[in-house]
PDB file of N, CA and C in Angstrom:
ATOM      1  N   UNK A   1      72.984  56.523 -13.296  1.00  0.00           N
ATOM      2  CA  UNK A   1      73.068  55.088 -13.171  1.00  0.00           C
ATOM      3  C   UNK A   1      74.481  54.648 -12.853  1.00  0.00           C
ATOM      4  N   UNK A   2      74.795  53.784 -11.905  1.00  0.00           N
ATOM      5  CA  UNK A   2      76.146  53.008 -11.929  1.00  0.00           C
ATOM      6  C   UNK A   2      76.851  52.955 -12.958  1.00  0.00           C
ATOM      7  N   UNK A   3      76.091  51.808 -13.966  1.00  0.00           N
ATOM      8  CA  UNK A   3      76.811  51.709 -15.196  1.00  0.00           C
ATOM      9  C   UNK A   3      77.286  53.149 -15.931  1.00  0.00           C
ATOM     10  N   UNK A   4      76.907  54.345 -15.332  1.00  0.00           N
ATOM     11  CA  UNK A   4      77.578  55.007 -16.480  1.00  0.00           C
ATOM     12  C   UNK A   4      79.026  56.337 -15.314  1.00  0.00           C
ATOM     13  N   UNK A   5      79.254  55.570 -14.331  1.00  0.00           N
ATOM     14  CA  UNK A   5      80.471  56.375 -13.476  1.00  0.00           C
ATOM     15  C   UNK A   5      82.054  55.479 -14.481  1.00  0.00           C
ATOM     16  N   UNK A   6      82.113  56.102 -14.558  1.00  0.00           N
ATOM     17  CA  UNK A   6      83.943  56.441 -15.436  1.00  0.00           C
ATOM     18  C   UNK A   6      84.774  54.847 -15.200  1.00  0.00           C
ATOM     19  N   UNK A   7      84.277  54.374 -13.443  1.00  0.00           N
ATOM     20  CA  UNK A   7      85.073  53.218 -12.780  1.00  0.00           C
ATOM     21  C   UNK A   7      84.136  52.188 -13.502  1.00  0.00           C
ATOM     22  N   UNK A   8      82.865  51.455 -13.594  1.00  0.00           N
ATOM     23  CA  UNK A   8      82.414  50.846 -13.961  1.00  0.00           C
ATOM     24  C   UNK A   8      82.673  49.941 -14.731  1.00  0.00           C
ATOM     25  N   UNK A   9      83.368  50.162 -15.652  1.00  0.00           N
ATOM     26  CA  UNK A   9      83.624  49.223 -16.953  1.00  0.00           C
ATOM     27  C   UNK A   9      83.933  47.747 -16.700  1.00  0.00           C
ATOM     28  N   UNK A  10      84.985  47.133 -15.693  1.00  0.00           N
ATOM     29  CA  UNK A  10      85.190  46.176 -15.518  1.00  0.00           C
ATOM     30  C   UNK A  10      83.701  45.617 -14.765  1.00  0.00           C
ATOM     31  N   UNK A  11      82.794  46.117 -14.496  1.00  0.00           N
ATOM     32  CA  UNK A  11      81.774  45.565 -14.030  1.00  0.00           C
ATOM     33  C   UNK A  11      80.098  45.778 -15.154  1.00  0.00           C
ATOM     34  N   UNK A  12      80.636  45.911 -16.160  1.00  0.00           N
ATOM     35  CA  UNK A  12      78.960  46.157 -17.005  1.00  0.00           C
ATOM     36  C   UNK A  12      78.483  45.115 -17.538  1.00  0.00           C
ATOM     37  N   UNK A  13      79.267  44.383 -18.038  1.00  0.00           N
ATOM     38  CA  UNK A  13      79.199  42.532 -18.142  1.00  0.00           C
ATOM     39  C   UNK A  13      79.445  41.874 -17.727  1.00  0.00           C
ATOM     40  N   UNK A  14      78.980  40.211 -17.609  1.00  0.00           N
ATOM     41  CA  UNK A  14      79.080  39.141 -17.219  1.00  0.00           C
ATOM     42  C   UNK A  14      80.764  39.149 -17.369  1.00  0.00           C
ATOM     43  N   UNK A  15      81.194  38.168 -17.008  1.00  0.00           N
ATOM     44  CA  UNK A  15      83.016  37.709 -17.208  1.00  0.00           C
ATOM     45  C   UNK A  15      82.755  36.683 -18.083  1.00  0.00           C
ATOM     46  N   UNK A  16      82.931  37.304 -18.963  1.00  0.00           N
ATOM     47  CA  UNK A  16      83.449  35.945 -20.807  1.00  0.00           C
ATOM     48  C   UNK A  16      84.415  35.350 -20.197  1.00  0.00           C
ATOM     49  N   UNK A  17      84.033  34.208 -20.261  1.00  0.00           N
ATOM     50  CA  UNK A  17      85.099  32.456 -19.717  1.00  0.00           C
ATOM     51  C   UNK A  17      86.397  32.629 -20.996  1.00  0.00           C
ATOM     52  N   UNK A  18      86.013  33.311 -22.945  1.00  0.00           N
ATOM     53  CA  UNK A  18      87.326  33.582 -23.105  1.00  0.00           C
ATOM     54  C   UNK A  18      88.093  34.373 -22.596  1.00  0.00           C
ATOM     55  N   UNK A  19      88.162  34.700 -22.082  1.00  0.00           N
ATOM     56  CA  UNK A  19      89.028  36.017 -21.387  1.00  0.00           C
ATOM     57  C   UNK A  19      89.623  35.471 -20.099  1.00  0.00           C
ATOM     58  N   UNK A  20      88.868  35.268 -19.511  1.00  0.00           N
ATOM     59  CA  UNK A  20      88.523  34.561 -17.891  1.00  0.00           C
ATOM     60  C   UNK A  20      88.557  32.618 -17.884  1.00  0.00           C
ATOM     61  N   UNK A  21      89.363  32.165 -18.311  1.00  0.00           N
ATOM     62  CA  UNK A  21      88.689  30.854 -17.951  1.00  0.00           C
ATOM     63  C   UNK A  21      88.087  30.488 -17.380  1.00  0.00           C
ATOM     64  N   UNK A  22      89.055  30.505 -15.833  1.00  0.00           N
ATOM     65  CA  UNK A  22      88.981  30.015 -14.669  1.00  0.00           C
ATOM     66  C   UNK A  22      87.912  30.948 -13.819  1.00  0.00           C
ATOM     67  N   UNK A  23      87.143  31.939 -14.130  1.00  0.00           N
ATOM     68  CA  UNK A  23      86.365  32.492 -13.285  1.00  0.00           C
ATOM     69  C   UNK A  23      85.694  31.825 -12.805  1.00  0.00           C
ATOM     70  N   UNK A  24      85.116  30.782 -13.622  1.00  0.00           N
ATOM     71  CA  UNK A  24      83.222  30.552 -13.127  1.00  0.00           C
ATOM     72  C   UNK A  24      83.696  29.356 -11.448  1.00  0.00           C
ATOM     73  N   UNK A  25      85.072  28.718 -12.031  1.00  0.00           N
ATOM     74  CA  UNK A  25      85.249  27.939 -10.785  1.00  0.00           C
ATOM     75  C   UNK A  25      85.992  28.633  -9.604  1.00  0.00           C
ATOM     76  N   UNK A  26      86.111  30.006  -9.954  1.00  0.00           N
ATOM     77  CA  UNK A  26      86.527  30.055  -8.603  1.00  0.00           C
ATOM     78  C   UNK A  26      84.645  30.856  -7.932  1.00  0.00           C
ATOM     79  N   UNK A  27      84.490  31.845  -9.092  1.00  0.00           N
ATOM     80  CA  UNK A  27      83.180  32.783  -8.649  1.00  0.00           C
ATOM     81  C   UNK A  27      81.789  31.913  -8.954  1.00  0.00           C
ATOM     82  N   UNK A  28      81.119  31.271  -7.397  1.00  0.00           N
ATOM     83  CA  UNK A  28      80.452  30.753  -7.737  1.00  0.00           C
ATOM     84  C   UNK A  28      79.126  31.158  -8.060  1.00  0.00           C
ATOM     85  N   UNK A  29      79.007  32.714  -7.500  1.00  0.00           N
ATOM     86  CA  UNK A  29      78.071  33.335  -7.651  1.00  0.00           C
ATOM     87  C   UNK A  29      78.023  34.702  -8.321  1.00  0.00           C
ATOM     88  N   UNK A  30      78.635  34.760  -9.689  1.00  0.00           N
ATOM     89  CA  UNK A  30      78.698  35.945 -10.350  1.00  0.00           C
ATOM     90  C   UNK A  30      77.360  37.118 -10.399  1.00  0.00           C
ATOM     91  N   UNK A  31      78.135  38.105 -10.133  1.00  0.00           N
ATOM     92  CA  UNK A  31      76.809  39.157 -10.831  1.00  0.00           C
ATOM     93  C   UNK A  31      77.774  40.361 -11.567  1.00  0.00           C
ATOM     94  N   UNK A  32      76.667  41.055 -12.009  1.00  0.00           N
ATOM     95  CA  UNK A  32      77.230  42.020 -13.278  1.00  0.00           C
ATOM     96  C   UNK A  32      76.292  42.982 -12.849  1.00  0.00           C
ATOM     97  N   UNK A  33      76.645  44.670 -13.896  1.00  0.00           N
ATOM     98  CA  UNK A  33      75.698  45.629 -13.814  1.00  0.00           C
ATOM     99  C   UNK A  33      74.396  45.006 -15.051  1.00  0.00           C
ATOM    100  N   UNK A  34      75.189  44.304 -15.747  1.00  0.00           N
ATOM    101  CA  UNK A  34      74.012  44.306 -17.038  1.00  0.00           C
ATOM    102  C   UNK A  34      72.660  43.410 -16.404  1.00  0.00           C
ATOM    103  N   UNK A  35      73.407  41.794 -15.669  1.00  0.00           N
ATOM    104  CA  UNK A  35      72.339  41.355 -15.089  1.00  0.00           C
ATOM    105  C   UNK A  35      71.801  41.691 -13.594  1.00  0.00           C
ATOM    106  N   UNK A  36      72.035  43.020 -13.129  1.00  0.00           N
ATOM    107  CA  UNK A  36      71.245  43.864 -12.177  1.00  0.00           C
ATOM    108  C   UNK A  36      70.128  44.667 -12.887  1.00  0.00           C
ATOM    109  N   UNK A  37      70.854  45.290 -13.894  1.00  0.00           N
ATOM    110  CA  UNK A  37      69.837  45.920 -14.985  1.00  0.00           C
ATOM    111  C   UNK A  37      68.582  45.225 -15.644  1.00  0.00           C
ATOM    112  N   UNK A  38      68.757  44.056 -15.912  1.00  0.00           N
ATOM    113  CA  UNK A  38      67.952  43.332 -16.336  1.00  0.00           C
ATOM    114  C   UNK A  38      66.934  43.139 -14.745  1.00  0.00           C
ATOM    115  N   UNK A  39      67.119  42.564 -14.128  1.00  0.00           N
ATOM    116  CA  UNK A  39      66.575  42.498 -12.663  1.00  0.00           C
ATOM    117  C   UNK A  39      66.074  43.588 -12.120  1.00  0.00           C
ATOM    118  N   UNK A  40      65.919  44.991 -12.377  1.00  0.00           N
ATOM    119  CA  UNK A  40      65.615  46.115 -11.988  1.00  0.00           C
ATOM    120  C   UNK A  40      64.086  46.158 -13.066  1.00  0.00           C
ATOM    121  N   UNK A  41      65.031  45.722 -14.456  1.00  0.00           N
ATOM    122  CA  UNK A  41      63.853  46.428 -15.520  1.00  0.00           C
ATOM    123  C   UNK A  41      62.176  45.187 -15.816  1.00  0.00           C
ATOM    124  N   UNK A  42      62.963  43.894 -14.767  1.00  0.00           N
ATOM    125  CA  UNK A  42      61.324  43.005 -14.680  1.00  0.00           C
ATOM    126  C   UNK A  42      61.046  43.981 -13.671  1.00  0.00           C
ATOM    127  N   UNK A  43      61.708  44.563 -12.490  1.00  0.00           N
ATOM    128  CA  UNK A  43      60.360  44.844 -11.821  1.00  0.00           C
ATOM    129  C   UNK A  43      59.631  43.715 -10.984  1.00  0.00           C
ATOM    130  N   UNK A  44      60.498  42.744 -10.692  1.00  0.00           N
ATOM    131  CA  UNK A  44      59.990  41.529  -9.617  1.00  0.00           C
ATOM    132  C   UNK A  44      60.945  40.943  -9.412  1.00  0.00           C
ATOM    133  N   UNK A  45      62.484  41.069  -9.463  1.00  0.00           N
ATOM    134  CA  UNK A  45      63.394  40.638  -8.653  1.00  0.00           C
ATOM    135  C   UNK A  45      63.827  41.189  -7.556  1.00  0.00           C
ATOM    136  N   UNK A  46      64.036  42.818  -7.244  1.00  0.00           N
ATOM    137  CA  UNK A  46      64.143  43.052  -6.310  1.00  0.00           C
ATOM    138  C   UNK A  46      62.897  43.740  -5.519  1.00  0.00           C
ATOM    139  N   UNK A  47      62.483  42.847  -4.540  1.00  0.00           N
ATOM    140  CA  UNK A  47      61.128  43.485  -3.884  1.00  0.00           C
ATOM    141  C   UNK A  47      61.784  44.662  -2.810  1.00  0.00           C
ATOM    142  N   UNK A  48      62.759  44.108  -2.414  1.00  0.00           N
ATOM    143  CA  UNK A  48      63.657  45.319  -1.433  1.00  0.00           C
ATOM    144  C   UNK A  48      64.535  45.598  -1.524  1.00  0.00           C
ATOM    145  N   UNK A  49      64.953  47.023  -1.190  1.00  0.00           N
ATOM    146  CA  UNK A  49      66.431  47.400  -1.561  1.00  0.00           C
ATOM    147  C   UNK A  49      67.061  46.602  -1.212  1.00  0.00           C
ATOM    148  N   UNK A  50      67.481  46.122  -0.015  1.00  0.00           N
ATOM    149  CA  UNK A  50      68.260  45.272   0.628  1.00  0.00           C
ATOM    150  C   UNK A  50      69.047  43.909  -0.604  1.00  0.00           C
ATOM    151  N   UNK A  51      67.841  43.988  -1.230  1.00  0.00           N
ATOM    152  CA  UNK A  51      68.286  42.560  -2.437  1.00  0.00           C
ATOM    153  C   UNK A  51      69.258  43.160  -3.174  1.00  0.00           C
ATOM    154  N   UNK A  52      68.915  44.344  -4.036  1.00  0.00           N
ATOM    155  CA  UNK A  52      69.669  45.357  -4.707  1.00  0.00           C
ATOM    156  C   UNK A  52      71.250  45.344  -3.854  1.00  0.00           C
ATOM    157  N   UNK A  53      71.494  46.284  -2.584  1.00  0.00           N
ATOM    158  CA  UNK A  53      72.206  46.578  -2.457  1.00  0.00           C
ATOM    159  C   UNK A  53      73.546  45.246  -2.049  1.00  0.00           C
ATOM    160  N   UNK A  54      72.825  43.842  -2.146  1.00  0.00           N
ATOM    161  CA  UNK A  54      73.314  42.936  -1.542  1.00  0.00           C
ATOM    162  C   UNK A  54      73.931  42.426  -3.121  1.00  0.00           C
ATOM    163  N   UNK A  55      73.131  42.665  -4.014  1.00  0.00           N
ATOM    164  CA  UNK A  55      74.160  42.378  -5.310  1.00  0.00           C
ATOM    165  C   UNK A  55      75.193  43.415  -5.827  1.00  0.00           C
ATOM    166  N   UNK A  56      75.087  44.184  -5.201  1.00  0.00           N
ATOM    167  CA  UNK A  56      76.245  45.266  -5.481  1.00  0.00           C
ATOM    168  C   UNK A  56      77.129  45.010  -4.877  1.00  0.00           C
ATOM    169  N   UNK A  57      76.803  44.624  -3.230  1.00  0.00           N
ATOM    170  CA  UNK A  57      78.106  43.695  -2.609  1.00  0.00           C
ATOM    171  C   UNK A  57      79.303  42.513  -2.937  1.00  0.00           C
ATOM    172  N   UNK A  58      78.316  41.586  -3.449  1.00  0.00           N
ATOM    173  CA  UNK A  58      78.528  40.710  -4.044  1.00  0.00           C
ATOM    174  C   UNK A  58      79.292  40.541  -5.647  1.00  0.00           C
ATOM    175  N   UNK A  59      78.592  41.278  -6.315  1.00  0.00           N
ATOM    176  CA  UNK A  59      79.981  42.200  -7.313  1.00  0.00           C
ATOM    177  C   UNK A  59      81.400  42.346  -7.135  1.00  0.00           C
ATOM    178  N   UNK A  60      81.093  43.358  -5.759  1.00  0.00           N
ATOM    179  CA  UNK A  60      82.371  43.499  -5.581  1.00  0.00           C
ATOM    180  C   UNK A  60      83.321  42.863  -4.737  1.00  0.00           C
ATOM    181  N   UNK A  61      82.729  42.082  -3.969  1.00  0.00           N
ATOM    182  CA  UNK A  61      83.096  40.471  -3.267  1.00  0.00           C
ATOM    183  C   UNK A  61      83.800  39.685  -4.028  1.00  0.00           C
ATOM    184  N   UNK A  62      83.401  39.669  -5.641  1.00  0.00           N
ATOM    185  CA  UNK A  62      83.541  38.412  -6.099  1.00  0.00           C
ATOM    186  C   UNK A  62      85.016  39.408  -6.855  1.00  0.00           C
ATOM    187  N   UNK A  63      84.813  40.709  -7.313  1.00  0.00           N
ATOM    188  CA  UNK A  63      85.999  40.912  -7.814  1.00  0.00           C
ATOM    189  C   UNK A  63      87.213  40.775  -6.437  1.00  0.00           C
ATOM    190  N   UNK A  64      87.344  41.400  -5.688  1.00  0.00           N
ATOM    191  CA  UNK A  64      87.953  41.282  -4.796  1.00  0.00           C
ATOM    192  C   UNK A  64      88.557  39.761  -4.495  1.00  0.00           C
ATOM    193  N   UNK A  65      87.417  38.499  -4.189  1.00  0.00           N
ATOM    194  CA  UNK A  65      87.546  37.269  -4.068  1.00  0.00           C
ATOM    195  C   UNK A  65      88.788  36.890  -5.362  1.00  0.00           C
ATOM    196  N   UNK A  66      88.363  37.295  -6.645  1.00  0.00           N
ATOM    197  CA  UNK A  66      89.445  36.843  -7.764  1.00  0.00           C
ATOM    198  C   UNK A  66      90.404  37.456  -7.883  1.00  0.00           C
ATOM    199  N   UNK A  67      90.438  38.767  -8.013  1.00  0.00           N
ATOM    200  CA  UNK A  67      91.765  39.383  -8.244  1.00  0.00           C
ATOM    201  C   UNK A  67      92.584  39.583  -7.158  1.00  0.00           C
ATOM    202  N   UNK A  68      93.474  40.118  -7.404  1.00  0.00           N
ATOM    203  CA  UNK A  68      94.767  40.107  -6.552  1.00  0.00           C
ATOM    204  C   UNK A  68      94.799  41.586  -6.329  1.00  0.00           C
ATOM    205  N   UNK A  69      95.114  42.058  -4.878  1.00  0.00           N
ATOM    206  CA  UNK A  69      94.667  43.684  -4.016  1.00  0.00           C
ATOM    207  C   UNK A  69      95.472  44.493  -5.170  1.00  0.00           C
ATOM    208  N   UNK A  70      96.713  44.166  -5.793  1.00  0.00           N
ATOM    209  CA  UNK A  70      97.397  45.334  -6.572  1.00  0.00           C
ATOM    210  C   UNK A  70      96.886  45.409  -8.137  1.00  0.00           C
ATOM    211  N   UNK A  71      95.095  44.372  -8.017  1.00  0.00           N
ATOM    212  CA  UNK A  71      94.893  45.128  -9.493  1.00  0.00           C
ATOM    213  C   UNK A  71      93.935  46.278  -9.427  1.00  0.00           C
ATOM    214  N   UNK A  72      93.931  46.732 -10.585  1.00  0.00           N
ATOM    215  CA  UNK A  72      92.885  47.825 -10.930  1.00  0.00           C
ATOM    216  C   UNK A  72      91.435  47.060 -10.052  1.00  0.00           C
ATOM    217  N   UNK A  73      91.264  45.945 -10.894  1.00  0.00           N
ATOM    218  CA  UNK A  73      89.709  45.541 -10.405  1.00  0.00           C
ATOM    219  C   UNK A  73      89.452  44.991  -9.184  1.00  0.00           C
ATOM    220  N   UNK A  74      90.214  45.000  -8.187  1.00  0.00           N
ATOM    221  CA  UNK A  74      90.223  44.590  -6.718  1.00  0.00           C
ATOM    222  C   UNK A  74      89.982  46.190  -6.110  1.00  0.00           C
ATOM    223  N   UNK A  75      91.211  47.127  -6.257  1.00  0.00           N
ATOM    224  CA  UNK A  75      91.028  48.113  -5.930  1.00  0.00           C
ATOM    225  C   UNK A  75      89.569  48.813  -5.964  1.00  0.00           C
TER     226      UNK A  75
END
């Protein structure tokens, strides 16, 4: 599973607003591994891979979009 490669961590949860204030206004469309996981385990969110692989994009879109290229979580 994703969630369990070594790099993952900054991506297994949602972004806690304590930590993050300012996330939710800059990321308007957050995703996480936990709520992909959840979406895998109904079994009626993703009818096609394509949906899947488009939130994995988007993951990493949005880290990229927030952080700055010389952090860990952009990289």
């Amino acid at each position: 599973m994703m969630n369990e490669h070594p790099d993952a961590w900054p991506f297994k949860d949602p972004v806690d607003v304590r930590d993050v204030p300012d996330y939710y206004d800059i990321i308007k469309d957050p995703m996480d591994l936990k709520t992909m996981s959840k979406r895998l385990e109904s079994e009626q969110y993703y009818v096609t891979f394509e949906m899947f692989v488009a939130d994995v994009k988007r993951m990493f879109s949005n880290a990229r979009t927030y952080n700055s290229p010389e952090t860990i979580y952009y990289k």
